[in-house]
Protein backbone atom coordinates (compact mmCIF):
# COMPACT_ATOMS: atom_id res chain seq x y z
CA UNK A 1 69.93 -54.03 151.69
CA UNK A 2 71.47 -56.11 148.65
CA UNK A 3 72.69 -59.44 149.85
CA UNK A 4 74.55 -61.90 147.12
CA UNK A 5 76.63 -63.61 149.71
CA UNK A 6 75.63 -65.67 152.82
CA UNK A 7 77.30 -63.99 155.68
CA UNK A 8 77.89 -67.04 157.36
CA UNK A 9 79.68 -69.16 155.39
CA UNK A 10 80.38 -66.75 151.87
CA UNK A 11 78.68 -68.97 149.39
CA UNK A 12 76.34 -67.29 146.69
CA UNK A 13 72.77 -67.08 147.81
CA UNK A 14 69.64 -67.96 145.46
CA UNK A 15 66.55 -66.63 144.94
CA UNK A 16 64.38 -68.63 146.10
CA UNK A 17 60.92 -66.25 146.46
CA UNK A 18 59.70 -63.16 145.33
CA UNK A 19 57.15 -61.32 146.50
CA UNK A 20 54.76 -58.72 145.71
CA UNK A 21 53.88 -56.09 148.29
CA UNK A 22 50.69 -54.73 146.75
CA UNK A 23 48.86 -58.21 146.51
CA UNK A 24 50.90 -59.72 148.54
CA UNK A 25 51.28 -62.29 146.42
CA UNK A 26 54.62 -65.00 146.87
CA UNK A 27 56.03 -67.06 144.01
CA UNK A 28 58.49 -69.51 145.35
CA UNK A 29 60.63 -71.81 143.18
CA UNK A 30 64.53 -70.70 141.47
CA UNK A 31 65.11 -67.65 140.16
CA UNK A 32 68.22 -66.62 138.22
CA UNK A 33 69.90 -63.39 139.01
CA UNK A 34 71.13 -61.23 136.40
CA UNK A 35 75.48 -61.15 135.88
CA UNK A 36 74.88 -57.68 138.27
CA UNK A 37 73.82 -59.78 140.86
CA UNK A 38 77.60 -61.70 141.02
CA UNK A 39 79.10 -58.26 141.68
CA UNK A 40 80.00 -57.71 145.24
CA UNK A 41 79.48 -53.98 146.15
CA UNK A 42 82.86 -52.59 145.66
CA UNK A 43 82.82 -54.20 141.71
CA UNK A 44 79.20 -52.63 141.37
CA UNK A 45 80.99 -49.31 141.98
CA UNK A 46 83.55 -49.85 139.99
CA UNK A 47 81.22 -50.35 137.16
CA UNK A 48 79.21 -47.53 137.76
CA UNK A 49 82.23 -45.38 137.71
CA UNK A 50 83.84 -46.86 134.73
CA UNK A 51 80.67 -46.22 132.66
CA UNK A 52 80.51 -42.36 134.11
CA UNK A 53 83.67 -41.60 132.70
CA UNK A 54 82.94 -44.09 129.50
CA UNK A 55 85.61 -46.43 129.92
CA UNK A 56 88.37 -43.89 130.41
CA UNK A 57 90.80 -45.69 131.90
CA UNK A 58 93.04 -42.53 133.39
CA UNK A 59 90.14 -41.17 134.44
CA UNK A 60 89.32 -44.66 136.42
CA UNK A 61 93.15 -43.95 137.83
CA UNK A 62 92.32 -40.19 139.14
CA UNK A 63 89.11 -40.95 140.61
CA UNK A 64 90.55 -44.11 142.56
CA UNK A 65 93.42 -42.88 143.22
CA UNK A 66 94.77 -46.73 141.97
CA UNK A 67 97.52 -47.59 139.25
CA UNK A 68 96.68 -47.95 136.11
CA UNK A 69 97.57 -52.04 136.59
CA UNK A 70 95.31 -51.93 139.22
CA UNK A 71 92.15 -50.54 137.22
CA UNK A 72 93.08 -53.70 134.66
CA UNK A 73 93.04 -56.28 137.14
CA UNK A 74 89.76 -55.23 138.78
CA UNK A 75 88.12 -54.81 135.43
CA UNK A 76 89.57 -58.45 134.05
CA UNK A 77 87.82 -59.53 137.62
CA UNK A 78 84.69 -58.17 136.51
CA UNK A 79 84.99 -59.80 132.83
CA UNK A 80 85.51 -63.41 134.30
CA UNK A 81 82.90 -62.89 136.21
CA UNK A 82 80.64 -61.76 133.82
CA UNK A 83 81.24 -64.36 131.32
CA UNK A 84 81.80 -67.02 134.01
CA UNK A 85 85.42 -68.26 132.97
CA UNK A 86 88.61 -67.81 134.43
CA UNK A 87 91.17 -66.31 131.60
CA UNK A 88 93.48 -69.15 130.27
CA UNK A 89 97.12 -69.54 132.00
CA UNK A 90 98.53 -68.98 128.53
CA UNK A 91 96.30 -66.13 128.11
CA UNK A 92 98.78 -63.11 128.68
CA UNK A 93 97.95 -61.31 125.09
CA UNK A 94 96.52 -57.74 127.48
CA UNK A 95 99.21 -57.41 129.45
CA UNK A 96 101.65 -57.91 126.63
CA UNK A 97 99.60 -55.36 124.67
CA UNK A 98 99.98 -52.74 127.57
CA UNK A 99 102.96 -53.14 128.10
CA UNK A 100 104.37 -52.20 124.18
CA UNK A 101 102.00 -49.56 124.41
CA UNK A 102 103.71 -48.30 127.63
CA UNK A 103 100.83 -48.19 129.92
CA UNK A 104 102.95 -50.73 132.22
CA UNK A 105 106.48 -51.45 133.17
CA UNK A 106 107.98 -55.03 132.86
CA UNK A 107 108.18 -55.02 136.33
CA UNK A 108 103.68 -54.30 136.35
CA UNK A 109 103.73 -57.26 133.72
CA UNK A 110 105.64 -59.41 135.49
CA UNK A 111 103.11 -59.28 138.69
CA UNK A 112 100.18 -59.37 136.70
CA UNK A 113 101.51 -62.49 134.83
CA UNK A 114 102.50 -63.74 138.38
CA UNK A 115 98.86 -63.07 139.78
CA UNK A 116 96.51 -64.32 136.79
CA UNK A 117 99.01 -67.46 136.70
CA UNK A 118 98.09 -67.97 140.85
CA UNK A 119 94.10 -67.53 139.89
């Protein structure tokens, strides 16, 4: 069982020990976690996925059965969290760039601007 939340109260839990079950040796102090280890379960899916089909984003679309807005947004989740940095408010030069390449309508824009400006 992979915990990287506290289930009481949602904050990020540390490492704290590790252990080793053939010497049963325990080394106790602060560990880091690797950027997989910020990834709730659903994102660590998502990742798996997009790497199976090698970043094919219609692919991402027919195997979630999600819009192709949708696939964005939960990979631009996974980026901030990766690199630990919410995108800038002004920062709209993706969803401009899908949009003139037709991969969104105005109206798709328009909430995705809307929700990255709320974040």
């Amino acid at each position: 069982m992979e915990m990287t939340s506290c289930p009481i109260c949602k904050h990020a839990l540390e490492i704290r020990e590790l252990h080793c079950p053939a010497c049963e040796v325990s080394y106790r102090g602060n560990f880091s976690q690797s950027w997989l280890g910020a990834l709730d379960p659903r994102q660590l899916e998502f990742v798996k996925l997009f790497i199976i089909v090698q970043g094919n984003i219609k692919e991402m679309e027919k195997h979630l059965g999600i819009s192709y807005p949708t696939v964005k947004s939960r990979l631009a989740e996974i980026i901030r969290l990766i690199v630990s940095e919410s995108p800038s408010v002004e920062d709209f030069g993706d969803i401009l760039s899908d949009l003139e390449q037709g991969f969104i309508s105005v109206e798709e824009a328009i909430s995705m601007i809307d929700t990255r400006r709320k974040s």
